[in-house]
C-alpha atoms as a PDB file:
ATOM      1  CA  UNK A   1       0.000   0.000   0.000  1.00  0.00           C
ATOM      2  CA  UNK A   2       1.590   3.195  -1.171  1.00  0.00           C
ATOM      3  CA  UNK A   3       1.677   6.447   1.286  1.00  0.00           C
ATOM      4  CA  UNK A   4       0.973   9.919  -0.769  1.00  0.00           C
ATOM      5  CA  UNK A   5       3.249  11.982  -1.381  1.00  0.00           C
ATOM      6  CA  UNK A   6       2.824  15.495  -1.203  1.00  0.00           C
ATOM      7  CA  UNK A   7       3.909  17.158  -4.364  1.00  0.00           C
ATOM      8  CA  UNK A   8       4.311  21.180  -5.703  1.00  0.00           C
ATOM      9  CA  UNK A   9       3.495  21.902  -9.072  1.00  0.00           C
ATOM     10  CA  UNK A  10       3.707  24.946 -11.185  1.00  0.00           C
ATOM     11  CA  UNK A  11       1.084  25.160 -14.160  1.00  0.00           C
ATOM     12  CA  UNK A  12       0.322  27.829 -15.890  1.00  0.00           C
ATOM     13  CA  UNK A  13       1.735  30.265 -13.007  1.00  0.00           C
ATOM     14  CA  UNK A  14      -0.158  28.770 -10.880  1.00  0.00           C
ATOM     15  CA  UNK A  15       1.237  26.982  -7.441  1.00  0.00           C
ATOM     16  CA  UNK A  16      -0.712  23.454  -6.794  1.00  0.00           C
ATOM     17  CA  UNK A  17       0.025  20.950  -4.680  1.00  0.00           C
ATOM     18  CA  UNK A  18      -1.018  17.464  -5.149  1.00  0.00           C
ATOM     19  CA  UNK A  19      -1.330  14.048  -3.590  1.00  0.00           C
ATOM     20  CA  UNK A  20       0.094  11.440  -5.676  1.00  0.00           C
ATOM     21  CA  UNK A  21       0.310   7.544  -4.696  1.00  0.00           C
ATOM     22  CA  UNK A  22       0.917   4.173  -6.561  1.00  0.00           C
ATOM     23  CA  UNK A  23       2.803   2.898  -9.334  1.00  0.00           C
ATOM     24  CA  UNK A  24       2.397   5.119 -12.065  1.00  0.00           C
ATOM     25  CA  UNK A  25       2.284   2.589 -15.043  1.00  0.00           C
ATOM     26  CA  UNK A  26      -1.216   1.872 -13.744  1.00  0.00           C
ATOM     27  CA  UNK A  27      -4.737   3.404 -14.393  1.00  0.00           C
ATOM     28  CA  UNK A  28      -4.828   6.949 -13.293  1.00  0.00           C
ATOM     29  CA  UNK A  29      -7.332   7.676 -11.460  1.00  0.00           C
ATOM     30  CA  UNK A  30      -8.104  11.681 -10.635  1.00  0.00           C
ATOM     31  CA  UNK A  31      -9.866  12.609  -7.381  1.00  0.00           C
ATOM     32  CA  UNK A  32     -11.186  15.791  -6.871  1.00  0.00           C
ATOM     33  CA  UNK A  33     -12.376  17.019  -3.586  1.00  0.00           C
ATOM     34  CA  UNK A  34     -15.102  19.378  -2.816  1.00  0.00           C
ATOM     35  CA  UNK A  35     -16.445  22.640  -0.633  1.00  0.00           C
ATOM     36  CA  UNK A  36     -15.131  23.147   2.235  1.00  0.00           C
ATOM     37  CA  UNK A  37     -12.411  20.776   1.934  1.00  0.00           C
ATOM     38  CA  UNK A  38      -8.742  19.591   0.646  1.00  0.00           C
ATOM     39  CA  UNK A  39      -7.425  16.556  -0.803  1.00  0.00           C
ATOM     40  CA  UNK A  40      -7.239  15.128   2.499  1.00  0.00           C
ATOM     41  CA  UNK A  41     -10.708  14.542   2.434  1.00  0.00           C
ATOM     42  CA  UNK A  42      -9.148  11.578   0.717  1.00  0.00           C
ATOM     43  CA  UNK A  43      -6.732  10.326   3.368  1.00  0.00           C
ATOM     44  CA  UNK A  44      -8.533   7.475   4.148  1.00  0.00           C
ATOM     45  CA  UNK A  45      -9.211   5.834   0.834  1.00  0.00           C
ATOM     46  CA  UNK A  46      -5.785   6.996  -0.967  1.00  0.00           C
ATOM     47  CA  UNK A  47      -3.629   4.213   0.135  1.00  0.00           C
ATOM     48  CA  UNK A  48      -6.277   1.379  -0.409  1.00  0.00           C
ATOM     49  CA  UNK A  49      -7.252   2.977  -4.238  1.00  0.00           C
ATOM     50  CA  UNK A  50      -3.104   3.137  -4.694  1.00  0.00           C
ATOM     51  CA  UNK A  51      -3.291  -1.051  -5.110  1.00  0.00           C
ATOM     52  CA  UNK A  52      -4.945  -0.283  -8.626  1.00  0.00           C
ATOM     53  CA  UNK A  53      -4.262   3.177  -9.706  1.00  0.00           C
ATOM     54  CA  UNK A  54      -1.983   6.139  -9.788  1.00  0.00           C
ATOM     55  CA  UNK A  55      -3.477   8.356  -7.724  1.00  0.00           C
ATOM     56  CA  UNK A  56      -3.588  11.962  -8.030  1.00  0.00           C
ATOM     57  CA  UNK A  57      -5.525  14.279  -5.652  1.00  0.00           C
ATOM     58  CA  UNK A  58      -4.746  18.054  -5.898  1.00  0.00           C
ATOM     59  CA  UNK A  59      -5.602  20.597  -3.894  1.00  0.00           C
ATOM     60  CA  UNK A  60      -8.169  23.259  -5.918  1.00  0.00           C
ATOM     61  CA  UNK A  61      -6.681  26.665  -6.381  1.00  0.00           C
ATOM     62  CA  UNK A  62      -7.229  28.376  -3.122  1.00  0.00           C
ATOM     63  CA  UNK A  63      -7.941  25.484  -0.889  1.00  0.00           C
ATOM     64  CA  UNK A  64      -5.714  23.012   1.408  1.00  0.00           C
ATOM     65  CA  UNK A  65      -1.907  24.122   0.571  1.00  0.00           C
ATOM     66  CA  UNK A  66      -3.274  24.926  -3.424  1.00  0.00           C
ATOM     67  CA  UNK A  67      -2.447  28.805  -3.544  1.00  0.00           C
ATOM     68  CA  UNK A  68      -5.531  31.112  -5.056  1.00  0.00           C
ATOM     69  CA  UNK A  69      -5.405  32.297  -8.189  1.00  0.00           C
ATOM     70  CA  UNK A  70      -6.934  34.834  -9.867  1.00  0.00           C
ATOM     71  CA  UNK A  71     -10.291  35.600 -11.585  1.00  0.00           C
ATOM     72  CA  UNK A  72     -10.664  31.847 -10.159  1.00  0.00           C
ATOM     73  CA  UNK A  73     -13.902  29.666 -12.126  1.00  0.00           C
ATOM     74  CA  UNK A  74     -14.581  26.225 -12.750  1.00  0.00           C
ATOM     75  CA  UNK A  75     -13.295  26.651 -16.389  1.00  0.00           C
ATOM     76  CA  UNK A  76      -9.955  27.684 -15.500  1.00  0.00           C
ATOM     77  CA  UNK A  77      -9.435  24.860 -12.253  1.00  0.00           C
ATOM     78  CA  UNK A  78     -10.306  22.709 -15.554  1.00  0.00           C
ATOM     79  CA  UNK A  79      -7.618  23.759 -17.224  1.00  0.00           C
ATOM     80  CA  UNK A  80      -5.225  23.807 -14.409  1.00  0.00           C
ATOM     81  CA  UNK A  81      -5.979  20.665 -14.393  1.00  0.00           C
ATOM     82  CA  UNK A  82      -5.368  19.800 -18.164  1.00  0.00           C
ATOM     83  CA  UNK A  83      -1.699  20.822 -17.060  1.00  0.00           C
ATOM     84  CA  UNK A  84      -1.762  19.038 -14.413  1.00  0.00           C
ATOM     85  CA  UNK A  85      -2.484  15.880 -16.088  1.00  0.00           C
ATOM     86  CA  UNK A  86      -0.202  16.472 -19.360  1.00  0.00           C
ATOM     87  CA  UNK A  87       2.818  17.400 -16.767  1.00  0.00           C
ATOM     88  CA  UNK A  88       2.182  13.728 -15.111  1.00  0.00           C
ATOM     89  CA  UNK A  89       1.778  12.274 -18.831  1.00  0.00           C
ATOM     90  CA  UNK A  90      -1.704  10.812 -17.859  1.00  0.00           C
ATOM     91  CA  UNK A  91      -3.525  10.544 -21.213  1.00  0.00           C
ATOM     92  CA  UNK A  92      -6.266   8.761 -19.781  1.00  0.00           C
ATOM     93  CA  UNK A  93      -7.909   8.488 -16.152  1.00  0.00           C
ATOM     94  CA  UNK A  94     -10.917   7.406 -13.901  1.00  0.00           C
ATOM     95  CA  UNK A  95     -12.565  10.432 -12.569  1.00  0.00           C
ATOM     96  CA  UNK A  96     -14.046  11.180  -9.117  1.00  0.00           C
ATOM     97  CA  UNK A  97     -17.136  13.411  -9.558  1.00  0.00           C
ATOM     98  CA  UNK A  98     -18.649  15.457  -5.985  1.00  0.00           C
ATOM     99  CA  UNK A  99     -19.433  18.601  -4.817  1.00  0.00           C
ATOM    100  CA  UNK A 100     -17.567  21.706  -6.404  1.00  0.00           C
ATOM    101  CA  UNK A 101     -15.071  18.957  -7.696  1.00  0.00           C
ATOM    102  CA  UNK A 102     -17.747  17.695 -10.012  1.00  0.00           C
ATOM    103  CA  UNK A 103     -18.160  21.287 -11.559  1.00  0.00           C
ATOM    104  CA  UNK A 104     -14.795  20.932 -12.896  1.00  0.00           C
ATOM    105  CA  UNK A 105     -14.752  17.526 -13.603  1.00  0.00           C
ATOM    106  CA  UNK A 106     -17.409  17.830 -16.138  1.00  0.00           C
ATOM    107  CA  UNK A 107     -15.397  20.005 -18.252  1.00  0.00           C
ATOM    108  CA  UNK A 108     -12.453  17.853 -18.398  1.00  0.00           C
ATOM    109  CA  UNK A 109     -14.946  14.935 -19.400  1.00  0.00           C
ATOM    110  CA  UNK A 110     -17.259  16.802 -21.759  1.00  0.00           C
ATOM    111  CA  UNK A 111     -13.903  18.097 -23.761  1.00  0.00           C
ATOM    112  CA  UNK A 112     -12.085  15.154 -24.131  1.00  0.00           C
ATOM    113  CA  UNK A 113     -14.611  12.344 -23.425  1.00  0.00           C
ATOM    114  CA  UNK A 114     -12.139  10.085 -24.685  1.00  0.00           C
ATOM    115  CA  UNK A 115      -9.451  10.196 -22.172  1.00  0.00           C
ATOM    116  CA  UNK A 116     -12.570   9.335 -19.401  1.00  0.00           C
ATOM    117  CA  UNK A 117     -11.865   5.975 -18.432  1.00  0.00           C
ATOM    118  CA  UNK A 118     -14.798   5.679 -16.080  1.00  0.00           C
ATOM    119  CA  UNK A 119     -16.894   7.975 -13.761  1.00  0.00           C
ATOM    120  CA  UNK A 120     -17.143   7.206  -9.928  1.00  0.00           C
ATOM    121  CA  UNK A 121     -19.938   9.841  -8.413  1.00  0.00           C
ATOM    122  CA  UNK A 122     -20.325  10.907  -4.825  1.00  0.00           C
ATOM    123  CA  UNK A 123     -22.466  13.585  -4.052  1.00  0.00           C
ATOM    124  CA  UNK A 124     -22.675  15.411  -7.141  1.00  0.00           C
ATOM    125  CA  UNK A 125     -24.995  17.133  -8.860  1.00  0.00           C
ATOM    126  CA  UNK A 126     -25.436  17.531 -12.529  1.00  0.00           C
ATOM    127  CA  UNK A 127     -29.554  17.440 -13.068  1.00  0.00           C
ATOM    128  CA  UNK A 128     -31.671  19.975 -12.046  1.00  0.00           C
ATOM    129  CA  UNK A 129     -34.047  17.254 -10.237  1.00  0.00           C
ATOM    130  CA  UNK A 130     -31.203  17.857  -7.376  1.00  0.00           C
ATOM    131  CA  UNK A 131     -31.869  21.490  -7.003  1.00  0.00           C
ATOM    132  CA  UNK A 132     -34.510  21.883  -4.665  1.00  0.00           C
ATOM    133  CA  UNK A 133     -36.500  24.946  -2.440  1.00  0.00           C
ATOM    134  CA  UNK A 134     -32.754  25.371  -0.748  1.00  0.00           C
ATOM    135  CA  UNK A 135     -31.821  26.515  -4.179  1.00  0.00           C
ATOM    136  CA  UNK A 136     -33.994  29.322  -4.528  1.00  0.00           C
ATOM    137  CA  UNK A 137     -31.677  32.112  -3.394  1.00  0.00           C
ATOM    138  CA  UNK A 138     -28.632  31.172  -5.121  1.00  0.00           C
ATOM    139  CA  UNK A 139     -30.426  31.462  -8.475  1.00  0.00           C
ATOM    140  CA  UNK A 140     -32.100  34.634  -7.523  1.00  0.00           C
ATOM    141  CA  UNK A 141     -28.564  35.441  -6.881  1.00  0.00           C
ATOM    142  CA  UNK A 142     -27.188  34.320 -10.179  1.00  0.00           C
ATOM    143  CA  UNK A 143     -29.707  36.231 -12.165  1.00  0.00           C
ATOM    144  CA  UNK A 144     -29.287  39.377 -10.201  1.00  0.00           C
ATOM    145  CA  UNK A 145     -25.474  39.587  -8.539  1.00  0.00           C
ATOM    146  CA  UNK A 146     -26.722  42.604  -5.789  1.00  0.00           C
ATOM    147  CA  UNK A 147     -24.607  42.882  -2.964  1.00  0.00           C
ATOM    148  CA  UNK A 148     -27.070  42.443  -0.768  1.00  0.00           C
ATOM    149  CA  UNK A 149     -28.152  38.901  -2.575  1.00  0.00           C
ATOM    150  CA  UNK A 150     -24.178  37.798  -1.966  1.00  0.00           C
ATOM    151  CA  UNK A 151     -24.356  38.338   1.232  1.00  0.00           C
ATOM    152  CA  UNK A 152     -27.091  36.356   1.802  1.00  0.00           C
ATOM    153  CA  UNK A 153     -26.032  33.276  -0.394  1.00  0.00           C
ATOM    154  CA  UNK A 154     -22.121  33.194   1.223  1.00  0.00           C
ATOM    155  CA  UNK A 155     -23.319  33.758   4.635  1.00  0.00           C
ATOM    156  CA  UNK A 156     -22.479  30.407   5.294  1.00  0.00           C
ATOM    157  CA  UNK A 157     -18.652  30.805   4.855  1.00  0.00           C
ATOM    158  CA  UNK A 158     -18.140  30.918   8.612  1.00  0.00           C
ATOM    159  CA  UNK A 159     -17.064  28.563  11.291  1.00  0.00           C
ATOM    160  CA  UNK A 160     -20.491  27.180  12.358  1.00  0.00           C
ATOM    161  CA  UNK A 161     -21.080  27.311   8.123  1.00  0.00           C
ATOM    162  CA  UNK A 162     -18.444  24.923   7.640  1.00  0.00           C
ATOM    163  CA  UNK A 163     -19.144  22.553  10.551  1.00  0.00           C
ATOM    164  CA  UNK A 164     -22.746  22.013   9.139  1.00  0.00           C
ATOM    165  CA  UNK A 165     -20.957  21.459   5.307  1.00  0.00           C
ATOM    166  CA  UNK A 166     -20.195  18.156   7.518  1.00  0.00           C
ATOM    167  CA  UNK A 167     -22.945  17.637   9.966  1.00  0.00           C
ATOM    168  CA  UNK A 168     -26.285  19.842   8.961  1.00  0.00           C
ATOM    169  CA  UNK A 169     -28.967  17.307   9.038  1.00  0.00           C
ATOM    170  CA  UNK A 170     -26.514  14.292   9.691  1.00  0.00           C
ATOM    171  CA  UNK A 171     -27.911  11.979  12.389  1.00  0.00           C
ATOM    172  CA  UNK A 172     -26.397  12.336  15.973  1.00  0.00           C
ATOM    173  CA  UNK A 173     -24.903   8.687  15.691  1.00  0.00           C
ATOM    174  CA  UNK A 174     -23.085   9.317  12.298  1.00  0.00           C
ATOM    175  CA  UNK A 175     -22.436  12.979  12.914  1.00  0.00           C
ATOM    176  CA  UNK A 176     -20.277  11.813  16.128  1.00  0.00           C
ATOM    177  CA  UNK A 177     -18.071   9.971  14.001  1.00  0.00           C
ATOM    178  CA  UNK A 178     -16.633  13.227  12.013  1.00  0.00           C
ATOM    179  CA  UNK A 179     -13.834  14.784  14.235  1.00  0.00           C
ATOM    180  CA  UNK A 180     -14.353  18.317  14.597  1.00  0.00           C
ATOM    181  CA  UNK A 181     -10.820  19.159  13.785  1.00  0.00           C
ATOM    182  CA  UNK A 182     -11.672  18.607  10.232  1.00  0.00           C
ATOM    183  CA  UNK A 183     -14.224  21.579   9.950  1.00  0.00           C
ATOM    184  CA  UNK A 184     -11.632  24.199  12.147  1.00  0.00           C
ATOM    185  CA  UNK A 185      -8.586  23.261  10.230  1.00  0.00           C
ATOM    186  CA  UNK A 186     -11.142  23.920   6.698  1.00  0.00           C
ATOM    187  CA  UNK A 187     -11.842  27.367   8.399  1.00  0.00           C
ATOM    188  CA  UNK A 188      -8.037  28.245   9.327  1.00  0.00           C
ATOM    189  CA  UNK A 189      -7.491  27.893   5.906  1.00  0.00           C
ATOM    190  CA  UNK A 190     -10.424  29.724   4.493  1.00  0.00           C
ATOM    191  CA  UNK A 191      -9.583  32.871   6.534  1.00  0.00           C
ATOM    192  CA  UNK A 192      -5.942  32.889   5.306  1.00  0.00           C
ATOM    193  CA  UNK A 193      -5.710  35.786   2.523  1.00  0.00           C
ATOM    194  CA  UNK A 194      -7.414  35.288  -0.729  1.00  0.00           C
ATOM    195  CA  UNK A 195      -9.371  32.009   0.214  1.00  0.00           C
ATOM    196  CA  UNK A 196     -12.928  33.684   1.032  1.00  0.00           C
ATOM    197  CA  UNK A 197     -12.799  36.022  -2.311  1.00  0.00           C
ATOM    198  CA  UNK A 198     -12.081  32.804  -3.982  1.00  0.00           C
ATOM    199  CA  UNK A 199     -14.974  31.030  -2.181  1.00  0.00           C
ATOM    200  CA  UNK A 200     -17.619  34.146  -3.504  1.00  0.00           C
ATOM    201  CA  UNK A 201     -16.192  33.853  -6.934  1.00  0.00           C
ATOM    202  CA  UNK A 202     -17.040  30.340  -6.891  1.00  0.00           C
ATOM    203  CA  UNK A 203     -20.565  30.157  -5.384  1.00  0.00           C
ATOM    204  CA  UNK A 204     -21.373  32.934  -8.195  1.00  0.00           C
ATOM    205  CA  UNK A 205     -19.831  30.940 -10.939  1.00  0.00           C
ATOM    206  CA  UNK A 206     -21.835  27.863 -10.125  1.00  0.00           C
ATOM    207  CA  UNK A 207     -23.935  29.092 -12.428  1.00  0.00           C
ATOM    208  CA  UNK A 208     -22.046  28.384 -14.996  1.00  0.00           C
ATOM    209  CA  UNK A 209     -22.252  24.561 -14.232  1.00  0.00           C
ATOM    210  CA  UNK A 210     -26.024  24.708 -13.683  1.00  0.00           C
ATOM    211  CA  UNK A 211     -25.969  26.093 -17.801  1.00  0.00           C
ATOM    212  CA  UNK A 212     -23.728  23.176 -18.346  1.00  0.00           C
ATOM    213  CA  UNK A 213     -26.391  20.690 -17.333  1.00  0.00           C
ATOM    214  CA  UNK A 214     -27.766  20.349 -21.166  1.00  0.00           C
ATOM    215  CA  UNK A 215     -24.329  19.817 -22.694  1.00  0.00           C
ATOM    216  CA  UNK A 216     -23.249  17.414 -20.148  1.00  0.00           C
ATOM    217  CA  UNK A 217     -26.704  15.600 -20.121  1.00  0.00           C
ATOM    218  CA  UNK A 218     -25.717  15.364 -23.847  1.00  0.00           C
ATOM    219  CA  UNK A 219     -22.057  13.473 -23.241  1.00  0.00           C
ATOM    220  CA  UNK A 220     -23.396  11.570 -20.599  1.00  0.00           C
ATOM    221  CA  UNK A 221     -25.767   9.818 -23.102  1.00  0.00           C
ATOM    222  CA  UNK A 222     -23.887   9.639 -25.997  1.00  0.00           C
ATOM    223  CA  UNK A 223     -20.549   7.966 -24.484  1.00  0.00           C
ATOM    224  CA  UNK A 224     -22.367   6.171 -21.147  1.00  0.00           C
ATOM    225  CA  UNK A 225     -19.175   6.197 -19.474  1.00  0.00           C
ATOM    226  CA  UNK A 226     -18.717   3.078 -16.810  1.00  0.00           C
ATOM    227  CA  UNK A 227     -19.941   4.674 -13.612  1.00  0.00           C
ATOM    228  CA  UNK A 228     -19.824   3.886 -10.020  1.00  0.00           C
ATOM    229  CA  UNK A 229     -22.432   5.375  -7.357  1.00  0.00           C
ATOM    230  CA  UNK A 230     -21.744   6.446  -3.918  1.00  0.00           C
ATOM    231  CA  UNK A 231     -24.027   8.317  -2.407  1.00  0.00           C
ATOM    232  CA  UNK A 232     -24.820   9.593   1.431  1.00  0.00           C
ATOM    233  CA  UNK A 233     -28.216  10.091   1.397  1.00  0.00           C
ATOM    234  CA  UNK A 234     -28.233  12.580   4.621  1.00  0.00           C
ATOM    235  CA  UNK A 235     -27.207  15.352   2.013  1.00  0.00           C
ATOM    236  CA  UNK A 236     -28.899  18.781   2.696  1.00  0.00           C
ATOM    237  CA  UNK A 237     -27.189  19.777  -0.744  1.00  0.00           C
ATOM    238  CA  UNK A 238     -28.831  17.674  -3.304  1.00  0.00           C
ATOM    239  CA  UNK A 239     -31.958  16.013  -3.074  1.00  0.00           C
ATOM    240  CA  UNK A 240     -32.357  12.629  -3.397  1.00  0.00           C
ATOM    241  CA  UNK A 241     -34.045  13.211  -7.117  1.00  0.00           C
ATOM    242  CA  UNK A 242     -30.718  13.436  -8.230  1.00  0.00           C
ATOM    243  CA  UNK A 243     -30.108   9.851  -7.716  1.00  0.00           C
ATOM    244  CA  UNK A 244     -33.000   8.831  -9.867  1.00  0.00           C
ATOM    245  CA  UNK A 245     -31.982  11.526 -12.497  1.00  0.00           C
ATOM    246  CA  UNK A 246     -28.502  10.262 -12.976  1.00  0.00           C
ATOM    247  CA  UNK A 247     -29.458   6.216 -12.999  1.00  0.00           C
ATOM    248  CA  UNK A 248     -32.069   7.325 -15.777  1.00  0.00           C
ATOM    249  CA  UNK A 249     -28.789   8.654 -17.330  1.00  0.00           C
ATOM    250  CA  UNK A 250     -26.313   6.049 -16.958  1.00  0.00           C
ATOM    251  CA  UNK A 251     -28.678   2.806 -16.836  1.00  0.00           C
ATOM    252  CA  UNK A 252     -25.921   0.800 -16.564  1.00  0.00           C
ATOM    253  CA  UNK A 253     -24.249   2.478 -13.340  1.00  0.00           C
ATOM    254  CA  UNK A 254     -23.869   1.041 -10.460  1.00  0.00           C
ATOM    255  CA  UNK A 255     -25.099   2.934  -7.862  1.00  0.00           C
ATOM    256  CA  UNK A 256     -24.666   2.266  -3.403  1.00  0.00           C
ATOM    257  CA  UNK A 257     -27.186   4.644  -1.415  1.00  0.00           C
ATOM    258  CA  UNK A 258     -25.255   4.659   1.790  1.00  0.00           C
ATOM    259  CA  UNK A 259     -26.212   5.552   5.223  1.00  0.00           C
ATOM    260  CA  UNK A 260     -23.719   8.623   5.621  1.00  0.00           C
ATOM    261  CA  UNK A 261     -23.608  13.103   4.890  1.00  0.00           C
ATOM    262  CA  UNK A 262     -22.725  14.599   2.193  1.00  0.00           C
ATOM    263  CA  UNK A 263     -18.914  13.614   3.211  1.00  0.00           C
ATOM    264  CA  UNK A 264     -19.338  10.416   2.912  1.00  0.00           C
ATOM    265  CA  UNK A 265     -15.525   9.507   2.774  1.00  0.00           C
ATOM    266  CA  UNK A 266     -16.122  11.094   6.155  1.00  0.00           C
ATOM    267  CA  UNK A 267     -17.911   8.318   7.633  1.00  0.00           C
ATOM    268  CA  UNK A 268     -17.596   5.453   4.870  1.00  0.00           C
ATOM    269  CA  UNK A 269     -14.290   5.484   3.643  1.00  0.00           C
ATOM    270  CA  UNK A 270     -13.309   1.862   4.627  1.00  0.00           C
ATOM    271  CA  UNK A 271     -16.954   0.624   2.220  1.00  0.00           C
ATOM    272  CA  UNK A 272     -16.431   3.374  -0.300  1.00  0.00           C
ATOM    273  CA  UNK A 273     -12.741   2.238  -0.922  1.00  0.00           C
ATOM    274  CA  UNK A 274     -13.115  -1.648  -1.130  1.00  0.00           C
ATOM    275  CA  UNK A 275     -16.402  -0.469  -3.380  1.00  0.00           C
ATOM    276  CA  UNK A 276     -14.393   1.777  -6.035  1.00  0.00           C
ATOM    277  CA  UNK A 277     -11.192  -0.781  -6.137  1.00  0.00           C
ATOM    278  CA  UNK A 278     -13.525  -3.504  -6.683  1.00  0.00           C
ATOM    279  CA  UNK A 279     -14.949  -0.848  -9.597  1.00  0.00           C
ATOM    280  CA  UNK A 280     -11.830  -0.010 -11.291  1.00  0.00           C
ATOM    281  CA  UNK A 281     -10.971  -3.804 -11.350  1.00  0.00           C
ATOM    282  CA  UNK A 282     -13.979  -4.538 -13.111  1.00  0.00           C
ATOM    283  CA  UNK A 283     -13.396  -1.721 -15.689  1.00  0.00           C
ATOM    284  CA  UNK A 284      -9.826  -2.655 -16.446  1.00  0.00           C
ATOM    285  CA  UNK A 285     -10.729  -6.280 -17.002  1.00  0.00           C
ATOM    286  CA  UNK A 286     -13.389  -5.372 -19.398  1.00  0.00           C
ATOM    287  CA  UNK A 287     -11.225  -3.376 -21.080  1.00  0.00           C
ATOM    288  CA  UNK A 288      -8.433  -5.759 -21.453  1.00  0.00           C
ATOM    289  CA  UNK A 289     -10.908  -8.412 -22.676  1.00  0.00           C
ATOM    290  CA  UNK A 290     -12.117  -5.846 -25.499  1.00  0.00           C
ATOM    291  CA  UNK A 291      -8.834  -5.359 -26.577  1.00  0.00           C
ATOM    292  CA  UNK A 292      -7.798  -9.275 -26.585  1.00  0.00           C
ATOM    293  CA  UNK A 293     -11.551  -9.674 -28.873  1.00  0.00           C
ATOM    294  CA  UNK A 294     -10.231  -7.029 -30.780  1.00  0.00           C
ATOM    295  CA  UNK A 295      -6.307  -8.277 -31.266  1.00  0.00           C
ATOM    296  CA  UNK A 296      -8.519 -12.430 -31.970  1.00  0.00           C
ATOM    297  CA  UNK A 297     -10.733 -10.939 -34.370  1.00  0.00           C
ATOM    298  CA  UNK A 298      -7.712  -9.106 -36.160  1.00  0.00           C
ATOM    299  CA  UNK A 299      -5.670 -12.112 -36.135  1.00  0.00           C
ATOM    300  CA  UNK A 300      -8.607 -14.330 -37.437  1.00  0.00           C
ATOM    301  CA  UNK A 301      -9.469 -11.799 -40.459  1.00  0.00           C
END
């Protein structure tokens, strides 16, 4: 089992730093974390995942140790990312979908849906089914960017608004299990210059991935990427339509509706990481057989 290793990286003048474990001759497989958090949201299913793939979990641009950058959006993280990727020569990867990380994602599967080896989903939202009454001041917000409206939508980017990013409607048993260290070292490192401007600019260019939802609706049925499902159904994010809307999607996917928050690597990491190794397994052999049918039926002609 392979320990990360912490790595700097300087794309496009930006300053990333990234988690990378594993041998990397294997499948790559990207992770990429969410709102409030780091890659270490990852620190518990890294080394299992690292038996498979090459790992890589960065840091977004202005969270964890990942510097800010600026006029920072979805689009660009993308193609920090691009860099990212091309620096490590990964020309193809599995790709870890949730939260804010699924905003960028998206783009790096909807422009090259090639290199997408297979999608693994955890709390992410990509259907408007998911958006419900919780949703009706951000988009009031979107339409009409008043001060006064982004002050209301980022109110939550306090201490108490971070601790319930982990434990808002989470049930007292599973809530106990999330350390609270996690939520005041998230907060020490929003508050550090540069974070909480990058935090605004974000919730304001969600938007951007909500008018994304008919183009990626689009590459989601035409290429029906492999996809695994983990989702914690406590999740005062995205309602539980969004489950429905993305198995309608994918038919094939296979989806786990676990007892846990919207962190579920929080709580489940030990079920989530035997789930997506076992995953990724299945995926590589199926694409090894294709290619030995292929090289047979070459041979034979």
């Amino acid at each position: 089992m392979s320990n990360p290793e912490l790595t700097r990286f300087e794309i496009e003048g930006a300053e990333m730093t990234v988690r990378l474990a594993g041998d990397r001759q294997k499948p790559a497989l990207l992770l990429i974390h969410g709102l409030p958090n780091s890659s270490a949201y990852f620190r518990n299913v890294i080394g299992p995942l690292s038996q498979d793939c090459f790992v890589i979990a960065p840091d977004l641009p202005g969270f964890g140790c990942s510097e800010p950058v600026r006029r920072p959006s979805f689009a660009r993280f993308a193609d920090l990312f691009d860099g990212l990727l091309a620096q490590l020569g990964v020309e193809s990867f599995h790709l870890y979908l949730h939260d804010f990380g699924a905003n960028v994602g998206l783009y790096l599967a909807t422009r090259a849906p090639g290199k997408i080896r297979s999608l693994i989903i955890q709390n992410a939202n990509a259907h408007e089914s998911g958006m419900g009454p919780q949703w009706v001041p951000v988009r009031a917000y979107w339409a009409d960017p008043t001060p006064e409206r982004e002050a209301e939508v980022t109110a939550f980017l306090t201490l108490e608004g971070t601790r319930d990013q982990y434990v808002g409607g989470v049930p007292e048993d599973i809530a106990a299990r999330i350390d609270p260290r996690l939520w005041e070292e998230d907060w020490r490192i929003m508050s550090l210059p540069g974070r909480l401007e990058t935090q605004r600019a974000l919730v304001l260019d969600n938007r951007s991935h909500v008018a994304r939802f008919g183009e990626i609706a689009n590459y989601l049925a035409r290429w029906q990427p492999p996809a695994l499902m983990l989702w914690g159904r406590h999740d005062i994010f995205f309602d539980l339509e969004e489950i429905l809307s993305w198995m309608k999607t994918l038919p094939r996917m296979e989806a786990h509706i676990l007892d846990g928050p919207h962190l579920l690597l929080e709580t489940h990491p030990d079920e989530c990481a035997a789930l997506m190794g076992a995953f990724v397994r299945r995926v590589e052999g199926g694409r090894l057989e294709s290619v030995e049918r292929r090289y047979g039926e070459s041979i034979r002609g």
